[in-house]
Structures are given as C-alpha cells and as structure tokens.
C-alpha atoms as a PDB file:
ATOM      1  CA  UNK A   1       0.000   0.000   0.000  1.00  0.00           C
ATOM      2  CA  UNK A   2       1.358   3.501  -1.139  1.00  0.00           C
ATOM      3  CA  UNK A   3      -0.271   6.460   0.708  1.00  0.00           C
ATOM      4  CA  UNK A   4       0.795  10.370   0.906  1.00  0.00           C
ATOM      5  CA  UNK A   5       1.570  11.575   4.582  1.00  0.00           C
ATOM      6  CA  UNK A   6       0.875  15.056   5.706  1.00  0.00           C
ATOM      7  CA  UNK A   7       3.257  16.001   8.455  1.00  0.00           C
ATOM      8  CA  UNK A   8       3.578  19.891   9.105  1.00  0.00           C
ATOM      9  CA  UNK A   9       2.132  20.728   5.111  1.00  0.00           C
ATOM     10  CA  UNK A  10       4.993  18.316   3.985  1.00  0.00           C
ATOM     11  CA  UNK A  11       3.993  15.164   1.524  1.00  0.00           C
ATOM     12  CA  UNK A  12       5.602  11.829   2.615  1.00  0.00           C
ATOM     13  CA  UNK A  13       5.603   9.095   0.089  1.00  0.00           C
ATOM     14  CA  UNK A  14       5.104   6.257   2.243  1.00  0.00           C
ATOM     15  CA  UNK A  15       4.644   2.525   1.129  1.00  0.00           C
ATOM     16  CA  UNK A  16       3.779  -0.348   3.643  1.00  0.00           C
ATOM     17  CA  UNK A  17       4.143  -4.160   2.753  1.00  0.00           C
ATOM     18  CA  UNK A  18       3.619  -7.091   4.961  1.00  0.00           C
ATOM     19  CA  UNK A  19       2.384  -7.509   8.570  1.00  0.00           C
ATOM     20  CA  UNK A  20       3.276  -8.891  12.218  1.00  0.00           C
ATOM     21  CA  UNK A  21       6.360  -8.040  14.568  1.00  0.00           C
ATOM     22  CA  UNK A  22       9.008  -6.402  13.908  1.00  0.00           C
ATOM     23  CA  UNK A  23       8.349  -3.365  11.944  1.00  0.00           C
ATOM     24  CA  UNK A  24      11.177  -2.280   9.826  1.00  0.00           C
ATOM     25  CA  UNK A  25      11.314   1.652   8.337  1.00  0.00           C
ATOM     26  CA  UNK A  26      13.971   2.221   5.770  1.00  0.00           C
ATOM     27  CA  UNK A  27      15.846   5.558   5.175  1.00  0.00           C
ATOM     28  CA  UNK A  28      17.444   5.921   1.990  1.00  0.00           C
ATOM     29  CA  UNK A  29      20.882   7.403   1.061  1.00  0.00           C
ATOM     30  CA  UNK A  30      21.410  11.114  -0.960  1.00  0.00           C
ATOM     31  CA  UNK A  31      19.495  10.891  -3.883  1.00  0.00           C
ATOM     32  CA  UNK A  32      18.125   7.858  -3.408  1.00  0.00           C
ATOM     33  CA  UNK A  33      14.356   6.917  -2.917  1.00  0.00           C
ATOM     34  CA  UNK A  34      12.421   4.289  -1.060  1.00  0.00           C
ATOM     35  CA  UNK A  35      12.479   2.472  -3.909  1.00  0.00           C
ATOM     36  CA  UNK A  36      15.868   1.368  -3.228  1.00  0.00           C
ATOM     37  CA  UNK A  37      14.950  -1.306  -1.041  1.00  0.00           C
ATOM     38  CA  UNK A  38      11.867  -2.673  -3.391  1.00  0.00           C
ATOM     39  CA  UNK A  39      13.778  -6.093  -2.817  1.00  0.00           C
ATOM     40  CA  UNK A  40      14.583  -5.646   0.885  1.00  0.00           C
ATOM     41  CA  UNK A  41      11.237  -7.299   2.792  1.00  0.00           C
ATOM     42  CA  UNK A  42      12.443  -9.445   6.260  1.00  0.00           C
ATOM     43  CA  UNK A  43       9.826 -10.478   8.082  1.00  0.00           C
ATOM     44  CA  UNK A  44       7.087  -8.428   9.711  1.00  0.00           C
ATOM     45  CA  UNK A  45       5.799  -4.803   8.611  1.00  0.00           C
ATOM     46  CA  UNK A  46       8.017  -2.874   6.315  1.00  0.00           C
ATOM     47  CA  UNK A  47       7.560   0.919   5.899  1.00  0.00           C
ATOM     48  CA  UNK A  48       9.122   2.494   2.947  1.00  0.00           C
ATOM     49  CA  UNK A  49       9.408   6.245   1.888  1.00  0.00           C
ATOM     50  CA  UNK A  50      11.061   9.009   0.135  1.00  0.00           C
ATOM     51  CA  UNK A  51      12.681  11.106   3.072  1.00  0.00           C
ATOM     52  CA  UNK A  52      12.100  15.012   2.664  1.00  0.00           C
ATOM     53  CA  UNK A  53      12.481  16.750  -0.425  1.00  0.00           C
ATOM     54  CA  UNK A  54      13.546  13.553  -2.119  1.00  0.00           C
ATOM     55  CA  UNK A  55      11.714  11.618  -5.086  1.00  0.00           C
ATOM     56  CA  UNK A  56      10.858  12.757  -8.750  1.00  0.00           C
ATOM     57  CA  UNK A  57       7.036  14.100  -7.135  1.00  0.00           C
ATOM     58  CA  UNK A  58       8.956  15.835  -4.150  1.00  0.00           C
ATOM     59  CA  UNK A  59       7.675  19.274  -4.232  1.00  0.00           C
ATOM     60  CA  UNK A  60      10.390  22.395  -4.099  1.00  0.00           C
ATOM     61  CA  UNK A  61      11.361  23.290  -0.280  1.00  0.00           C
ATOM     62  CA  UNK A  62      11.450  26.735  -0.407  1.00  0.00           C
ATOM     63  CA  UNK A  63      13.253  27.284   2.898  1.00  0.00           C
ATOM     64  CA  UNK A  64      15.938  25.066   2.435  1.00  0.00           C
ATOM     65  CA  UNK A  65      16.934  25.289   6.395  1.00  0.00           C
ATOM     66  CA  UNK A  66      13.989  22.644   6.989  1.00  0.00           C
ATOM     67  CA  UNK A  67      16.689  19.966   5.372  1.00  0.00           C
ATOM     68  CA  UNK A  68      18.693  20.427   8.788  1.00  0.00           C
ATOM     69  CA  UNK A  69      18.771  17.489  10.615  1.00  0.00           C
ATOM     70  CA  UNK A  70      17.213  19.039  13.595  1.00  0.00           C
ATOM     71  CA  UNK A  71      13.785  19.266  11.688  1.00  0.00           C
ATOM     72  CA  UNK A  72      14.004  16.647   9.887  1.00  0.00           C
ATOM     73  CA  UNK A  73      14.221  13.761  13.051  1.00  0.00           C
ATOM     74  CA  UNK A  74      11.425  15.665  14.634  1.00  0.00           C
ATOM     75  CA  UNK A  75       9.501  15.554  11.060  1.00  0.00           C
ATOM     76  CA  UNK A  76      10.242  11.967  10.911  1.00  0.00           C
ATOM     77  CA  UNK A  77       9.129  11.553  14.250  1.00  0.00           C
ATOM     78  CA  UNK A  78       5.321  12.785  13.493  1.00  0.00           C
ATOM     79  CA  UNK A  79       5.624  10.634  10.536  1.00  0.00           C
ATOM     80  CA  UNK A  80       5.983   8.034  13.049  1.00  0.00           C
ATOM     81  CA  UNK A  81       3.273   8.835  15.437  1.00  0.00           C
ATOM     82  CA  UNK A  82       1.035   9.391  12.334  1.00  0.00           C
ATOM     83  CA  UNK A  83       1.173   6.140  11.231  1.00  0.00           C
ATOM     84  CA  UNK A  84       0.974   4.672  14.950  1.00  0.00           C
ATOM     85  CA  UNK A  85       4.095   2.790  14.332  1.00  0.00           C
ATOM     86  CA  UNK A  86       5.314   1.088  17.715  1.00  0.00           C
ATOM     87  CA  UNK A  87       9.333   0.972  18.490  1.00  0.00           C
ATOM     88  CA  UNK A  88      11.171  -0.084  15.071  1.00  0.00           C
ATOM     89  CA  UNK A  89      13.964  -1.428  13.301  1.00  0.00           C
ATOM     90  CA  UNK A  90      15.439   1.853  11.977  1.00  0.00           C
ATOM     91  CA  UNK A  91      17.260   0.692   8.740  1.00  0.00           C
ATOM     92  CA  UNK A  92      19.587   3.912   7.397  1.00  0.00           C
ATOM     93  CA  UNK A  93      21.853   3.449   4.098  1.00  0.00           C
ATOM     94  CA  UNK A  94      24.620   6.442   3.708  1.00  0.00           C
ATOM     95  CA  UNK A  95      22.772   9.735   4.547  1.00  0.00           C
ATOM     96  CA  UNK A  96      19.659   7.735   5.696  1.00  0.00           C
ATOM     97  CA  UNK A  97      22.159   6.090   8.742  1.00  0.00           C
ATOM     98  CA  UNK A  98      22.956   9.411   9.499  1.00  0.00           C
ATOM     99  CA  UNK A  99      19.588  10.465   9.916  1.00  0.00           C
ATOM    100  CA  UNK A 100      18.517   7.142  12.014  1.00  0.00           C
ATOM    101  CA  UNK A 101      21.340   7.713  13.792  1.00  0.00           C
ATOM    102  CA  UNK A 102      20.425  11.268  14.401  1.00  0.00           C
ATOM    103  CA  UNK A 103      17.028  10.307  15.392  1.00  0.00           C
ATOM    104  CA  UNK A 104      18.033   7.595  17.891  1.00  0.00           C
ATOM    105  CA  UNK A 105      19.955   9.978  19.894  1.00  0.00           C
ATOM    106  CA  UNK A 106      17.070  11.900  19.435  1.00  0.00           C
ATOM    107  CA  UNK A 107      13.592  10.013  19.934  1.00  0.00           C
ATOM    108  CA  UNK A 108      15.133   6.280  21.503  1.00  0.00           C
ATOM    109  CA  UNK A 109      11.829   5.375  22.379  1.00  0.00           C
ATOM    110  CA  UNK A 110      10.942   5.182  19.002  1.00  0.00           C
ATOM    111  CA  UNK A 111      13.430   2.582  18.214  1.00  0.00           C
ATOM    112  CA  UNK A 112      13.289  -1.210  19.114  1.00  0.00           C
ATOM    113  CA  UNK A 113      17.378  -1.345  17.494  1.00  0.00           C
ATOM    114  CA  UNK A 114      19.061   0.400  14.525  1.00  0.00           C
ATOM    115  CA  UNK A 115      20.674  -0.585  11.195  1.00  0.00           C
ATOM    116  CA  UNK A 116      22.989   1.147  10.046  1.00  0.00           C
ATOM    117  CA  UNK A 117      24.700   0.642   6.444  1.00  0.00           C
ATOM    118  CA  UNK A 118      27.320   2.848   4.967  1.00  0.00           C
ATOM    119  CA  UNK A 119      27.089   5.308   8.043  1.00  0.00           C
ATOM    120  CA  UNK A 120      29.072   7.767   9.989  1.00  0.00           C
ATOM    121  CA  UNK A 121      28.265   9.901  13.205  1.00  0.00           C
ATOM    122  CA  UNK A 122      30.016  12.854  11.400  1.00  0.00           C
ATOM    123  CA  UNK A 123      33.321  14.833  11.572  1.00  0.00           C
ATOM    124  CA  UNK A 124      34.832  15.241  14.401  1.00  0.00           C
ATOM    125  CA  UNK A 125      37.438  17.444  13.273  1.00  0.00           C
ATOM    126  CA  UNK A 126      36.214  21.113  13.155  1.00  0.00           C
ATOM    127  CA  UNK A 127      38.780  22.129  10.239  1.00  0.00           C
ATOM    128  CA  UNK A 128      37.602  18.816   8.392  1.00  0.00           C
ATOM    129  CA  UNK A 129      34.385  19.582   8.976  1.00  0.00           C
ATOM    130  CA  UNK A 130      34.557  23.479   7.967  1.00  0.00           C
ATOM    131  CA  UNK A 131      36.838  21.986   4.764  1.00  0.00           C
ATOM    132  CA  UNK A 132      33.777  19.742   3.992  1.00  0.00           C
ATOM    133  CA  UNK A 133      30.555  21.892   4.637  1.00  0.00           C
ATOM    134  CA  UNK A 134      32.564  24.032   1.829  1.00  0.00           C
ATOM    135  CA  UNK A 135      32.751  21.687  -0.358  1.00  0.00           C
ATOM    136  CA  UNK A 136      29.189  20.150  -0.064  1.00  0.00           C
ATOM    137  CA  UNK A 137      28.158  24.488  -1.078  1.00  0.00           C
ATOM    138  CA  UNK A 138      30.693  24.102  -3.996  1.00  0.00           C
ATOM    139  CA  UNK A 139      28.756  20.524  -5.084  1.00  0.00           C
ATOM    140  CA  UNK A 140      24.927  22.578  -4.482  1.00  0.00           C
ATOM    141  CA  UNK A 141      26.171  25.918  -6.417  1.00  0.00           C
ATOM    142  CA  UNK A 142      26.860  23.162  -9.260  1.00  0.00           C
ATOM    143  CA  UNK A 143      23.774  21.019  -9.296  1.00  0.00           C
ATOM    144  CA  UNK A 144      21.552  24.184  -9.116  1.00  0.00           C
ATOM    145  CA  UNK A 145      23.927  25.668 -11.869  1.00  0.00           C
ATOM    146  CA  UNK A 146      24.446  22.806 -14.454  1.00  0.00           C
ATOM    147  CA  UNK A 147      21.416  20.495 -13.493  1.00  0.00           C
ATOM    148  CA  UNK A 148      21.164  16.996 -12.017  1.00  0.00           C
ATOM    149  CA  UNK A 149      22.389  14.804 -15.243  1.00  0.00           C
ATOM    150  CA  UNK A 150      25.661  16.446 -15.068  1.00  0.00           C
ATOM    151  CA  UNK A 151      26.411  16.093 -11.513  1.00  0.00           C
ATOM    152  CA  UNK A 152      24.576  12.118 -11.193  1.00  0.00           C
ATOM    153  CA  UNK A 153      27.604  11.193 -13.589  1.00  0.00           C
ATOM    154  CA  UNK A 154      30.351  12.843 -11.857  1.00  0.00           C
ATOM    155  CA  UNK A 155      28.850  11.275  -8.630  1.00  0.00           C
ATOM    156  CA  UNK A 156      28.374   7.916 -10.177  1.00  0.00           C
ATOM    157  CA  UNK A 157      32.221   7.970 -11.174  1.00  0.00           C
ATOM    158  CA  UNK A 158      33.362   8.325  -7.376  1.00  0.00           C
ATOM    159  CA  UNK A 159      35.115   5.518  -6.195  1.00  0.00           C
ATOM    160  CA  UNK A 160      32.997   4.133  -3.464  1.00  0.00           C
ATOM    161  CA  UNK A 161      30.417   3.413  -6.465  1.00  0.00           C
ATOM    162  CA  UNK A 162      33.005   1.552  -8.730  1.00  0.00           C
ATOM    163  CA  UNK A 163      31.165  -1.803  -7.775  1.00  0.00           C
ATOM    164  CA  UNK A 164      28.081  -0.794  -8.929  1.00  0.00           C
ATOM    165  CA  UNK A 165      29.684  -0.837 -12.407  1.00  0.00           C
ATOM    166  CA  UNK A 166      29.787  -4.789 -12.003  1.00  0.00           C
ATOM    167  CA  UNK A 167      25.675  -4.748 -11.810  1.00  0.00           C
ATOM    168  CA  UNK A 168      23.115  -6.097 -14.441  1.00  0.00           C
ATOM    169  CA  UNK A 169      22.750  -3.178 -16.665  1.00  0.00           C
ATOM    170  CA  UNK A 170      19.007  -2.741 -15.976  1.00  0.00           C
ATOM    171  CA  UNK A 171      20.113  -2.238 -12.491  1.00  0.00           C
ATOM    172  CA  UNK A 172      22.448   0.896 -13.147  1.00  0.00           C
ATOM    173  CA  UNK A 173      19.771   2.427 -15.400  1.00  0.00           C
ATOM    174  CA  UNK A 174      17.526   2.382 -12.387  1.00  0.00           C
ATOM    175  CA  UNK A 175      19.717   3.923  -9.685  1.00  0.00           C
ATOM    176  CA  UNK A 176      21.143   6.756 -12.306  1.00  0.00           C
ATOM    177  CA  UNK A 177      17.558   7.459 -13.257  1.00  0.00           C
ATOM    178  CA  UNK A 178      16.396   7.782  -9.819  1.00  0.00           C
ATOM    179  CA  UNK A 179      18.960  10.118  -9.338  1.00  0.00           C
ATOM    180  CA  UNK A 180      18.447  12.394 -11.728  1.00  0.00           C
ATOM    181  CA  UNK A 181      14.816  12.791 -11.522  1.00  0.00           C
ATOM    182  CA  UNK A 182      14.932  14.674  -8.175  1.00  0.00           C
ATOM    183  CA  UNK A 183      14.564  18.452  -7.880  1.00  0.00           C
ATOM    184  CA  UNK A 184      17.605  20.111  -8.069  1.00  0.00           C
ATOM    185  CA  UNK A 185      17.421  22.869  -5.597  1.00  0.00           C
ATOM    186  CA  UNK A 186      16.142  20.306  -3.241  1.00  0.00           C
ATOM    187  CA  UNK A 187      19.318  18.163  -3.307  1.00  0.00           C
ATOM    188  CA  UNK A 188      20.917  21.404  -3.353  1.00  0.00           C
ATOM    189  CA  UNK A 189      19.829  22.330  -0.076  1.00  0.00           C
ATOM    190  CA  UNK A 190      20.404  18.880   1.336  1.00  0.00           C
ATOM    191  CA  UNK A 191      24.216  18.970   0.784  1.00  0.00           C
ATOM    192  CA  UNK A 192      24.164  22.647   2.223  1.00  0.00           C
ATOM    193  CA  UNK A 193      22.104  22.209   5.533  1.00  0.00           C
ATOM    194  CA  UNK A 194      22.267  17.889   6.035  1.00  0.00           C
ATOM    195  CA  UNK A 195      25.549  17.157   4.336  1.00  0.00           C
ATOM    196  CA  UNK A 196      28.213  15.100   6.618  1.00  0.00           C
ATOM    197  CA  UNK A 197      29.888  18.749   6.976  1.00  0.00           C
ATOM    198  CA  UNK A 198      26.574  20.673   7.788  1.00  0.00           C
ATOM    199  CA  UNK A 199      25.047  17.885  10.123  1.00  0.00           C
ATOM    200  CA  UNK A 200      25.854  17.451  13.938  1.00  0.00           C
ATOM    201  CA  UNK A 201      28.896  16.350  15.302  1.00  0.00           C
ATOM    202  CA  UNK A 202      27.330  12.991  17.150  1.00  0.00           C
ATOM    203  CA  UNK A 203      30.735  10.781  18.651  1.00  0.00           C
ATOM    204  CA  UNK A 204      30.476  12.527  22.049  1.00  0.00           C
ATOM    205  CA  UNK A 205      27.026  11.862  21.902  1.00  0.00           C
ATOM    206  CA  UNK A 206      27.311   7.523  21.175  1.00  0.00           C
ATOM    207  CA  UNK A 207      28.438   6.702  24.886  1.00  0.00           C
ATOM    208  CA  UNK A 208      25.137   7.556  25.635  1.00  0.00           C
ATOM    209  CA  UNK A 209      23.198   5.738  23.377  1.00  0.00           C
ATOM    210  CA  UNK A 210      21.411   2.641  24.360  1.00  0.00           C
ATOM    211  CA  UNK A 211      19.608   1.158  21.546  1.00  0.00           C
ATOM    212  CA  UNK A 212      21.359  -2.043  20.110  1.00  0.00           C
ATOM    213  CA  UNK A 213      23.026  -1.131  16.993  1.00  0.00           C
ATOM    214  CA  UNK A 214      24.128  -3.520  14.206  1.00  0.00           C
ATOM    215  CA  UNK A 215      26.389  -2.096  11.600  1.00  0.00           C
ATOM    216  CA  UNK A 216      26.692  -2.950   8.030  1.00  0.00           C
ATOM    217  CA  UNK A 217      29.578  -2.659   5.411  1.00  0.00           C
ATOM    218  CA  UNK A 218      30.178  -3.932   2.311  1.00  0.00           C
ATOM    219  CA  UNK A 219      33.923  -5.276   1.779  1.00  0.00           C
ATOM    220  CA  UNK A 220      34.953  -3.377  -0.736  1.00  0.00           C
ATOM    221  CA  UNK A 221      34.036  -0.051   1.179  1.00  0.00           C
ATOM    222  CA  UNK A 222      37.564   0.182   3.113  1.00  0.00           C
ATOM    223  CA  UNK A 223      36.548   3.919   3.803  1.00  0.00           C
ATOM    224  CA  UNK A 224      33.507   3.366   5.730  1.00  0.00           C
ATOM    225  CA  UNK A 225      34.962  -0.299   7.427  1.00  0.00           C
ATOM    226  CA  UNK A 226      37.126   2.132   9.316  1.00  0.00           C
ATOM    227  CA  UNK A 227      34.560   4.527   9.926  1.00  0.00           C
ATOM    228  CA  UNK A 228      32.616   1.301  11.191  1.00  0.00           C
ATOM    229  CA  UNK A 229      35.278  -0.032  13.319  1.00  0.00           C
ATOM    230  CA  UNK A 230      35.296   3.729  15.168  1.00  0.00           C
ATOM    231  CA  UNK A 231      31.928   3.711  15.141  1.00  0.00           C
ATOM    232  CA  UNK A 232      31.996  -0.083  17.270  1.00  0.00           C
ATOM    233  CA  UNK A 233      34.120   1.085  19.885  1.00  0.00           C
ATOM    234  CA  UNK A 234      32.246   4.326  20.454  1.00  0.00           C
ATOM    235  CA  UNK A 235      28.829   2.610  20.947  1.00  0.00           C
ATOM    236  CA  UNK A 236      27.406   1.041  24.282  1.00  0.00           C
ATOM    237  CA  UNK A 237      25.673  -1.902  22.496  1.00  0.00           C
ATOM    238  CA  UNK A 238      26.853  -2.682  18.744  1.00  0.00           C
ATOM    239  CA  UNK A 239      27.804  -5.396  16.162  1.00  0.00           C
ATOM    240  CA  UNK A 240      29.898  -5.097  13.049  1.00  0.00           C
ATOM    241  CA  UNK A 241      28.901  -7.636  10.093  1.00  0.00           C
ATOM    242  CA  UNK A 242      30.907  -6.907   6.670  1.00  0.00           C
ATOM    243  CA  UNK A 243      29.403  -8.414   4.237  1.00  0.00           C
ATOM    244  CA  UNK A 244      31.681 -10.039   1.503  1.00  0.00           C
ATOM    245  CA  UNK A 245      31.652  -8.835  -2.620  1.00  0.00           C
ATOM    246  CA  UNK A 246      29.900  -5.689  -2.442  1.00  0.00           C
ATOM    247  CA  UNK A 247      30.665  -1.807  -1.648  1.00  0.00           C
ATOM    248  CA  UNK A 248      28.666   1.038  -0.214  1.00  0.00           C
ATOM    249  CA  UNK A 249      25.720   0.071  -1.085  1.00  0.00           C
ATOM    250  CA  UNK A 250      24.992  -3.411  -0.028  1.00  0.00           C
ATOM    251  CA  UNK A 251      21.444  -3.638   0.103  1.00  0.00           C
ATOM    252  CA  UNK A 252      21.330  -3.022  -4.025  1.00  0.00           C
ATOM    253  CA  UNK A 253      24.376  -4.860  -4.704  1.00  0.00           C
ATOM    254  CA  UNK A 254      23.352  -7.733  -2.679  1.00  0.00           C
ATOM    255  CA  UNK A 255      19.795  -7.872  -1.389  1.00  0.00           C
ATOM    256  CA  UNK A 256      19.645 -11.248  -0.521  1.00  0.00           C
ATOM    257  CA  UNK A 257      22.685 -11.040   1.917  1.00  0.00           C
ATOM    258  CA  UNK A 258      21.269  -7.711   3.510  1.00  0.00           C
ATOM    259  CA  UNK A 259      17.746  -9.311   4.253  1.00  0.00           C
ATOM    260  CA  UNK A 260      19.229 -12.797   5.306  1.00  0.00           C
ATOM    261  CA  UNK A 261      21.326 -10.163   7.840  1.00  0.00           C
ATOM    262  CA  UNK A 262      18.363  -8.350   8.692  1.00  0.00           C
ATOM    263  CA  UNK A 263      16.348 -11.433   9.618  1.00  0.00           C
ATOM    264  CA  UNK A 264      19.329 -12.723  11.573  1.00  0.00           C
ATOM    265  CA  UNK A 265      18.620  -9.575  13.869  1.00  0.00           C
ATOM    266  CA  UNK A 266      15.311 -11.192  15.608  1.00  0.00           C
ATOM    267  CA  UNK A 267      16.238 -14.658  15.125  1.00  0.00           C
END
C-alpha cells in the first residue's frame, strides 16, 4: 500500500508491505528513494518512503533550512506517530544512517534497534568539517547551476560506487535514473544544511546511546569499514557484520545477503 503523509504541510511518500512483529522503516541514502529497497522485505511490517524533499514528485522546499537534521528527526518523528508505528527497526543506508542515527539519539523510544549501512556519526574534526561543509556548497552551487544529469555522472564515477559498475545493466539504469529525476534545488539544499559537513557532530554523543546497533559494510568499502570499526568502539551496544563482494551500497548490490542479515537480527 502507497499512501501520501501530511506532516507539518509536507507530503511523505510512504509505502507499507507485509504484517506482524518487527516493523522495519527504511531511510534511503542522498538521492536515493524508497524504492531502493523494493527487494529488501524481512519479516514483519516494512515501511518504505522518500525522506524530505527527495523523489521525482517531491515538491520544491522553499526554505531550504527545513533539510537540517534538527527538523528533519522531529519531522520523521510525526511521521511516526502518524502512522501509529510502535518501536522499530530503523534501517539507514549512507545519509539515511545518518539520519537514524540522528534520530536515535534523538527520539530512543521510538526505536526497538538500529541498522545502520554505509554510516558515519560525522566529523569530528572542526577544520575537516569546515573543509567539507565548503565543499558540499561548492557541489549545491553546481547542481543548481548545471542540473542533475551532469552532476549524477560525476557522482556515479566516485570511487565508493566503482562496484556498482559490475551490476546487471538494468540495475544501473535504475539507480542513475532515480537520481536524476529529483529536484535540483532540493538536493541542493540537502548537501548545504544535512551534508556530513553541515550535520551534527554525534561521537560525544554515542556513549550515551542505548539502543542495540548492528552495523553494516560492504567489503569493498575500506573507507567506511574504518569509519565502522570507530563507530563499534564508540557505541554502548553494537555489532559489526561486513558483508563479503559488495561496496557502499549493499542492500542493491546484494539484497539477498542484507535481508538474510536483517532477519538474523530477531532470530
């Protein structure tokens, strides 16, 4: 079932499949959709949707300081209480971990555990961070410039995606289409006011956390395994699983691994 969600004049594309305990809600990575994880479904409820300003129907934000992470993990948390979810599995991928992550700390008793895939609690280095907020304002002054298609296939040729090169071709014309058919001044505003530069600093915060965590990496993603391996020894109650063949993004390289994974959670 696909349904529109009101929350604070805001539409939320939100699709639910299957029923029962647990109930899983998947967060998508930057410029991604909830599409993404069409072939993710453990068992029990899964809720899918297009986080804000995201999805080829997204309407323009026209005050682009909503994207800040702030707003959006108390948007997503009406979202929640809208759709009477109980405690979930909070599933994030890339940006979307950041965001589960920022709403753990935020709302934990909303969350039964997180997953996060591809994720990282920030920069804890002010320069680095200052260096990257920068460059995330160069990347928006672009995409609002020269339009999504050119800056998809500069993205697509970063390293971390060099796997997804090895995918069925009808695969890669998905993702890059998905990509492009966003509104550019809303992905703008996402790199200025929720990219990894822009968004909270949130290691000081982990020690404090106390919903289970279980953290995913693909093996050929030696960037975020380290990031991973920081992010293990920073948090009260967490597993690492890498899972073998894939890069960043695991659950579209290899959806069968991440949903065997995700059902080994609640086994």
């Amino acid at each position: 079932m696909t349904k529109q969600v009101m929350v604070d004049g805001y539409p939320y594309e939100v699709t639910i499949t299957g029923s029962g305990a647990p109930t899983w809600v998947f967060l998508h990575g930057f410029m991604g959709t909830g599409a993404d994880f069409a072939q993710i479904q453990p068992r029990g409820t899964c809720v899918y949707l297009n986080l804000f300003g995201f999805g080829p129907d997204a309407p323009v934000v026209s005050d682009g300081t909503l994207f800040h992470m702030k707003q959006q993990t108390q948007s997503l948390a009406s979202l929640f209480k809208t759709l009477d979810l109980p405690p979930v599995n909070l599933v994030g991928y890339s940006m979307g971990g950041r965001l589960a992550l920022g709403f753990g700390l935020a709302y934990p008793e909303l969350v039964a555990q997180l997953v996060l895939e591809g994720a990282t609690a920030g920069i804890d280095d002010m320069t680095a961070r200052t260096e990257r907020q920068l460059a995330d304002n160069q990347k928006a002054a672009r995409i609002e410039a020269a339009g999504m298609e050119a800056f998809v296939q500069a993205w697509e040729a970063l390293p971390m995606f060099a796997s997804q090169k090895l995918l069925p071709q009808a695969q890669q014309t998905f993702m890059h289409q998905q990509r492009v058919n966003h509104q550019a001044n809303n992905v703008a505003n996402s790199l200025r006011y929720m990219g990894t530069g822009a968004q909270p600093n949130y290691w000081p915060a982990l020690s404090q956390l106390l919903v289970p965590v279980s953290l995913l990496v693909g093996q050929r993603d030696l960037k975020f395994q380290g990031l991973a391996a920081k992010l293990l020894a920073a948090l009260p109650q967490a597993q690492l699983k890498i899972i073998e063949g894939v890069g960043h993004n695991i659950h579209f390289e290899a959806p069968v691994q991440f949903t065997e994974a995700l059902n080994a959670l609640n086994d």
